[in-house]
Protein backbone atom coordinates (compact mmCIF):
# COMPACT_ATOMS: atom_id res chain seq x y z
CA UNK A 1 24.38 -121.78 -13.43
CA UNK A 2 27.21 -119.22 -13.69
CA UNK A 3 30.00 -119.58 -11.31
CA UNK A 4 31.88 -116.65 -12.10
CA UNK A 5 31.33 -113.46 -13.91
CA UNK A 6 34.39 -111.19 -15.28
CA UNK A 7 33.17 -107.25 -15.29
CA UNK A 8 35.32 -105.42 -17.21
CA UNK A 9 35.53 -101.58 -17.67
CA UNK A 10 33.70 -101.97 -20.79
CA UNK A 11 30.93 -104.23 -19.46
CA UNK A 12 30.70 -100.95 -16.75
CA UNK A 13 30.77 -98.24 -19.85
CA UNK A 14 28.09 -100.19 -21.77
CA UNK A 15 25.42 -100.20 -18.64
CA UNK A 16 26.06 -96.94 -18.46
CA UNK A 17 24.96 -96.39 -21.47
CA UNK A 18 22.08 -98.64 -22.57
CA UNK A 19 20.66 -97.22 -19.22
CA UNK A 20 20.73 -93.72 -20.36
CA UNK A 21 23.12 -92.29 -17.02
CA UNK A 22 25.05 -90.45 -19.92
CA UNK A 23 23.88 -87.28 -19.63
CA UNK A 24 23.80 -87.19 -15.74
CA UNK A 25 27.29 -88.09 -15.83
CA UNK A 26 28.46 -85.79 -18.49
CA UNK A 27 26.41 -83.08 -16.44
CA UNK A 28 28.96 -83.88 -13.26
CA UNK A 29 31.67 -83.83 -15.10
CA UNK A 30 30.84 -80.35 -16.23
CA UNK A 31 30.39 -79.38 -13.12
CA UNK A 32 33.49 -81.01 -11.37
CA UNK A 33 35.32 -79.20 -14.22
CA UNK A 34 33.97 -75.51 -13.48
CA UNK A 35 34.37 -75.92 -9.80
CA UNK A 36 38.17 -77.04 -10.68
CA UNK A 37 38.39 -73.87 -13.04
CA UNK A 38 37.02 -71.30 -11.21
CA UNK A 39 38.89 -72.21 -7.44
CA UNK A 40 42.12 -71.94 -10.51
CA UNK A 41 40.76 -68.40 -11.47
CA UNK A 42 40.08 -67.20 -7.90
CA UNK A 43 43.30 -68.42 -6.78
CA UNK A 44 41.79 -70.28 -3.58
CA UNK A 45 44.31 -72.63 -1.86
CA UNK A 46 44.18 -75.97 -0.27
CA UNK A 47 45.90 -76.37 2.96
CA UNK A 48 47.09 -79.62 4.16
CA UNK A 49 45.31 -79.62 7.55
CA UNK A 50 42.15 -78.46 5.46
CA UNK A 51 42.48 -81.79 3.52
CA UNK A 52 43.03 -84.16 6.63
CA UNK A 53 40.21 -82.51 8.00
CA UNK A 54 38.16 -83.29 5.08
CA UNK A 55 39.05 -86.73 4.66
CA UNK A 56 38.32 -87.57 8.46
CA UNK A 57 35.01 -86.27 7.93
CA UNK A 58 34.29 -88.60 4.80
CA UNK A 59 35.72 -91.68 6.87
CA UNK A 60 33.49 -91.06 9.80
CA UNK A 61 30.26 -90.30 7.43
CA UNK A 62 31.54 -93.62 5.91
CA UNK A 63 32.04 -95.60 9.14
CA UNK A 64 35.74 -96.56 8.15
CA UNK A 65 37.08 -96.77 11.88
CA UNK A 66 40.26 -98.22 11.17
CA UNK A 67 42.76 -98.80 8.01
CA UNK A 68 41.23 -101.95 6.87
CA UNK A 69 37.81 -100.51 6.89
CA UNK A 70 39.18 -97.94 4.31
CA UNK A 71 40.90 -100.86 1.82
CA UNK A 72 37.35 -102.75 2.04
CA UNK A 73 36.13 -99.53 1.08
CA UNK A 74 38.27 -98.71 -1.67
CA UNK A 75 38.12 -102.10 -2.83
CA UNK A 76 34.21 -101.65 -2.69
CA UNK A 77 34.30 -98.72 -4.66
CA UNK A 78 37.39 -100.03 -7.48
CA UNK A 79 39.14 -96.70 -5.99
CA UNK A 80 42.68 -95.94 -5.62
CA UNK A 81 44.26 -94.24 -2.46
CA UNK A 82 44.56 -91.28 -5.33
CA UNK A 83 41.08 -91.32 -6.16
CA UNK A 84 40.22 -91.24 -2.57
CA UNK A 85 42.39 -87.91 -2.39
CA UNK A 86 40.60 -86.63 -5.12
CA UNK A 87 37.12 -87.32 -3.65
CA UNK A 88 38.42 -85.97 -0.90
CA UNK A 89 39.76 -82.67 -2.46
CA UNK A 90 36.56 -82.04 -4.42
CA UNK A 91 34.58 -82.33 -2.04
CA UNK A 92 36.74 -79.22 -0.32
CA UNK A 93 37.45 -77.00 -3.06
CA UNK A 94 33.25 -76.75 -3.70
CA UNK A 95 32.68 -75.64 -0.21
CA UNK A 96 35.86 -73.26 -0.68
CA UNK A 97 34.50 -71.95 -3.42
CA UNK A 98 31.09 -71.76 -2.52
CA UNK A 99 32.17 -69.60 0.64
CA UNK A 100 34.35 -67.77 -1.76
CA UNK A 101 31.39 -66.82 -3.64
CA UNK A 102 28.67 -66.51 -1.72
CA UNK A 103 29.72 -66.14 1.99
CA UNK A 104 29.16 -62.16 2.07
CA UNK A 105 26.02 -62.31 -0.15
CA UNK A 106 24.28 -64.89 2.52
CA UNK A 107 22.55 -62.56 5.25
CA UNK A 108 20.91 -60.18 2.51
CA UNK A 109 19.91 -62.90 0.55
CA UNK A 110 18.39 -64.14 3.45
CA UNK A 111 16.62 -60.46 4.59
CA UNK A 112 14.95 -60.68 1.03
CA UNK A 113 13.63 -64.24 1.42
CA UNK A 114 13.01 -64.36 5.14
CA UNK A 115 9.15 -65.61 4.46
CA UNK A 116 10.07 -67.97 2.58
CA UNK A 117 12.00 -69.47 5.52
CA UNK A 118 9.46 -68.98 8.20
CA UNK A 119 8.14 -72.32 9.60
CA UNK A 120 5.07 -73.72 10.59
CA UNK A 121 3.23 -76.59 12.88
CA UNK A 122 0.30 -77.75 11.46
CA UNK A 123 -2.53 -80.54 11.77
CA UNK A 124 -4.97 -81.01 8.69
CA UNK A 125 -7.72 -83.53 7.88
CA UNK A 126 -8.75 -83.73 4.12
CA UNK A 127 -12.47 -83.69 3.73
CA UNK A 128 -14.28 -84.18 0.52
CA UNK A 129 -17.46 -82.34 1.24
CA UNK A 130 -17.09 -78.76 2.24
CA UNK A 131 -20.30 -78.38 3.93
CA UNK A 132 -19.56 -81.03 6.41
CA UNK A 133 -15.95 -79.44 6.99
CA UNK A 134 -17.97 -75.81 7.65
CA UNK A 135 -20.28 -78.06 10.13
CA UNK A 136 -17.06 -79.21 11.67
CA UNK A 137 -14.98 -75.93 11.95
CA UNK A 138 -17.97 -74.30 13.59
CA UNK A 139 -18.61 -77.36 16.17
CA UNK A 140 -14.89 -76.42 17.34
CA UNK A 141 -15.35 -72.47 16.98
CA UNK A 142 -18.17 -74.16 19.73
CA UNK A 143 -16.46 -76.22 21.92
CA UNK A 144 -18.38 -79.35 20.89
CA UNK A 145 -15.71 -80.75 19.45
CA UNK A 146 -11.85 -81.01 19.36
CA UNK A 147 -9.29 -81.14 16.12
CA UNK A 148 -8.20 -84.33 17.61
CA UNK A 149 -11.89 -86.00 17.92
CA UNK A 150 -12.36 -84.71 14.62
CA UNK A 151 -8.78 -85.99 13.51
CA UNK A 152 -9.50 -89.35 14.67
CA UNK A 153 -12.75 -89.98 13.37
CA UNK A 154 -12.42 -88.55 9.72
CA UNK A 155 -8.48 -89.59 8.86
CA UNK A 156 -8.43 -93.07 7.05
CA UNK A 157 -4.71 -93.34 7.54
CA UNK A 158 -4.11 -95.24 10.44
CA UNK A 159 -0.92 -93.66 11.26
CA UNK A 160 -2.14 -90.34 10.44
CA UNK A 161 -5.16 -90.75 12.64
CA UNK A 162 -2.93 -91.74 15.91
CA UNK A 163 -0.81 -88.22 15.30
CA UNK A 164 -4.45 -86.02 14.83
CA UNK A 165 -3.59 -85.31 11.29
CA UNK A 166 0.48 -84.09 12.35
CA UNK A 167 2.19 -82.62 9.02
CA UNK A 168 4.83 -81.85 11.18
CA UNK A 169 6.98 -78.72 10.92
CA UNK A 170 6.44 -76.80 7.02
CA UNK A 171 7.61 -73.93 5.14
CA UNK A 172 5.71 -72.03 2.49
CA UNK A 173 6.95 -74.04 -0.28
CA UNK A 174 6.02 -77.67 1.36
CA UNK A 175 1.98 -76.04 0.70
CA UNK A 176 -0.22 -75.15 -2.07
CA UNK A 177 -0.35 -71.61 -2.31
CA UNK A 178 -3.80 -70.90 -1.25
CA UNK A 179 -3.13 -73.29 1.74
CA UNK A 180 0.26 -71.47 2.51
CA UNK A 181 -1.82 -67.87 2.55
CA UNK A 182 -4.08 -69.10 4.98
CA UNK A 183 -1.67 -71.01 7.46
CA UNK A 184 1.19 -68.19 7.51
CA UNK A 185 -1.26 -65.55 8.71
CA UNK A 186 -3.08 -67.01 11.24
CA UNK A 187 -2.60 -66.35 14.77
CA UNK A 188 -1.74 -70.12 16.66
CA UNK A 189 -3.32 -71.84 18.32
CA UNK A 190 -6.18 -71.38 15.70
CA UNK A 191 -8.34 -73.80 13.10
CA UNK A 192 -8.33 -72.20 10.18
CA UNK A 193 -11.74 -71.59 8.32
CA UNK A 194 -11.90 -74.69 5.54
CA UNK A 195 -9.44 -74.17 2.89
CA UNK A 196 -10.60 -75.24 -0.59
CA UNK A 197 -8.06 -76.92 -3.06
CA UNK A 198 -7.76 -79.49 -5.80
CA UNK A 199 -7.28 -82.09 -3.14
CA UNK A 200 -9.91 -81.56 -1.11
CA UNK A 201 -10.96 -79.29 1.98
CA UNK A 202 -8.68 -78.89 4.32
CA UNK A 203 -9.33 -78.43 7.76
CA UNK A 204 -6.29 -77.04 9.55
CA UNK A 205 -5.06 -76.65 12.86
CA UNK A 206 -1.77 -73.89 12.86
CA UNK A 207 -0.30 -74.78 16.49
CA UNK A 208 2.95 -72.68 16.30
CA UNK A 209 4.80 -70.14 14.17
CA UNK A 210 8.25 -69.73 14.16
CA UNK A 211 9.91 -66.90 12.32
CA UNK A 212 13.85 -68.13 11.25
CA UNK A 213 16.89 -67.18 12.77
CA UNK A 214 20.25 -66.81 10.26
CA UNK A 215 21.95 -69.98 12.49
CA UNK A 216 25.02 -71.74 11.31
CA UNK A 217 22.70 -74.55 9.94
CA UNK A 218 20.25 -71.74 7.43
CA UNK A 219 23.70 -70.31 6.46
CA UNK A 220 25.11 -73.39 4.65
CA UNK A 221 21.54 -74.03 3.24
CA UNK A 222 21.06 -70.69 1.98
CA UNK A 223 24.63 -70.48 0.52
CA UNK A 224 24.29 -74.16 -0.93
CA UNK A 225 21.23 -72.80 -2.43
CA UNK A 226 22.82 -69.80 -4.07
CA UNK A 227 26.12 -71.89 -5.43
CA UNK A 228 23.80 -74.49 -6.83
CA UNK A 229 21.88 -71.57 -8.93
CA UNK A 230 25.51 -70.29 -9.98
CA UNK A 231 26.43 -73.89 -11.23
CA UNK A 232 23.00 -73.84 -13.00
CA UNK A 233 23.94 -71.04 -14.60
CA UNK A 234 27.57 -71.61 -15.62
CA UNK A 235 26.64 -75.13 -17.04
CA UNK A 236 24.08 -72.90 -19.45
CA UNK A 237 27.05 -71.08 -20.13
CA UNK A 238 29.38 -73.90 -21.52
CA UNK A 239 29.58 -75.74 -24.81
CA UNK A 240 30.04 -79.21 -24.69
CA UNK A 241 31.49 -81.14 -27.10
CA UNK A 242 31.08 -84.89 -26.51
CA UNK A 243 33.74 -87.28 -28.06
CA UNK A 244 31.22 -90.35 -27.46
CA UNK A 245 30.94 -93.03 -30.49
CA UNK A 246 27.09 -94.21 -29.75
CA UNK A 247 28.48 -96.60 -32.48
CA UNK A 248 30.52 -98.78 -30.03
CA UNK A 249 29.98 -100.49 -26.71
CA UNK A 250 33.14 -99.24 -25.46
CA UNK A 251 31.70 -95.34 -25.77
């Protein structure tokens, strides 16, 4: 048995390679490099209270309480106290530029895609005959039955079944489209007639609406959206010439 194994920075480089992480990496490092270029261009500064800010919040997501908790993590990570500025700094100037970017653009973005952020609270069972999930939407149009009885006696899920069939809270894009159609303009509480799709017939309960409100939290989404799009499209943008010899271990 072994009793000690040496890594090596070329032992690192060759998994990285013979397990194909090349391109994702090389697709960072792209990015990493327009971010860097473009905060350059804009002229967007870095203040030192900014940084310390930054850094405390990577420390606490990290749970390194104290000085020694940082060293183990360093040491963890083979990082340098400069490398751990540098993480820290990056992970600044995006947001910086990001805001930079996209901060004014945010509230009509949103005014043109406020469907797409309206939520709902739905129940479903998943039937495979439709004539038995008509039979069952008009026996609680009736009052002979509940969703829940219904919920509990067709689910095979056990956890499922104890929740009545709870998908929780969804947007349009967590349905299909024909189920999405049918949920977003009903009228909660209200069972929804069966909905036909490739995975069966769904029976659906809509229990609340709720149309979104342009909070703190659906700003940073929407502009994280919108800077990831302009990354997308910048990387498109960009030749890349690799100086890689597949040839060699050592890349």
């Amino acid at each position: 048995m072994l009793q000690t194994i040496t890594i090596s920075n070329k032992d690192i480089l060759h998994h990285v390679q013979i397990n194909c992480q090349i391109p994702e990496i090389i697709e960072q490092i792209v990015t990493r490099n327009i971010i860097i270029s473009a905060i350059e261009e804009a002229g967007i500064k870095v203040e030192i209270k900014e940084l310390q800010k930054a850094a405390d919040r990577i420390r606490l997501a990290n749970k390194l309480q104290s000085a020694e908790d940082t060293w183990k993590w360093l040491e963890k990570y083979c990082l340098s106290l400069a490398n751990f500025e540098e993480i820290v700094s990056n992970s600044l100037i995006s947001g910086k530029l990001a805001a930079h970017l996209f901060a004014d653009k945010v509230e009509s973005y949103f005014t043109e895609h406020q469907p797409d952020y309206t939520s709902a609270v739905i129940y479903e069972v998943v039937l495979d005959d439709r004539d038995l999930a008509l039979k069952l939407f008009y026996a609680i149009q009736k009052g002979e039955m509940s969703f829940y009885d219904i919920a509990h006696k067709y689910i095979q899920d056990t956890e499922l079944r104890r929740t009545g069939g709870y998908r929780g809270i969804v947007c349009r894009q967590d349905l299909r489209p024909e189920v999405s159609a049918a949920v977003f303009t009903a009228k909660p509480p209200q069972v929804l007639k069966p909905v036909i799709t490739c995975q069966g017939v769904h029976l659906i309960l809509v229990e609340e609406i709720s149309q979104p409100e342009l909070d703190r939290k659906l700003r940073s989404e929407i502009m994280a959206h919108l800077f990831s799009e302009w990354i997308k499209q910048q990387c498109q943008q960009v030749e890349i010439v690799k100086k890689i010899d597949l040839d060699s271990n050592t890349l």
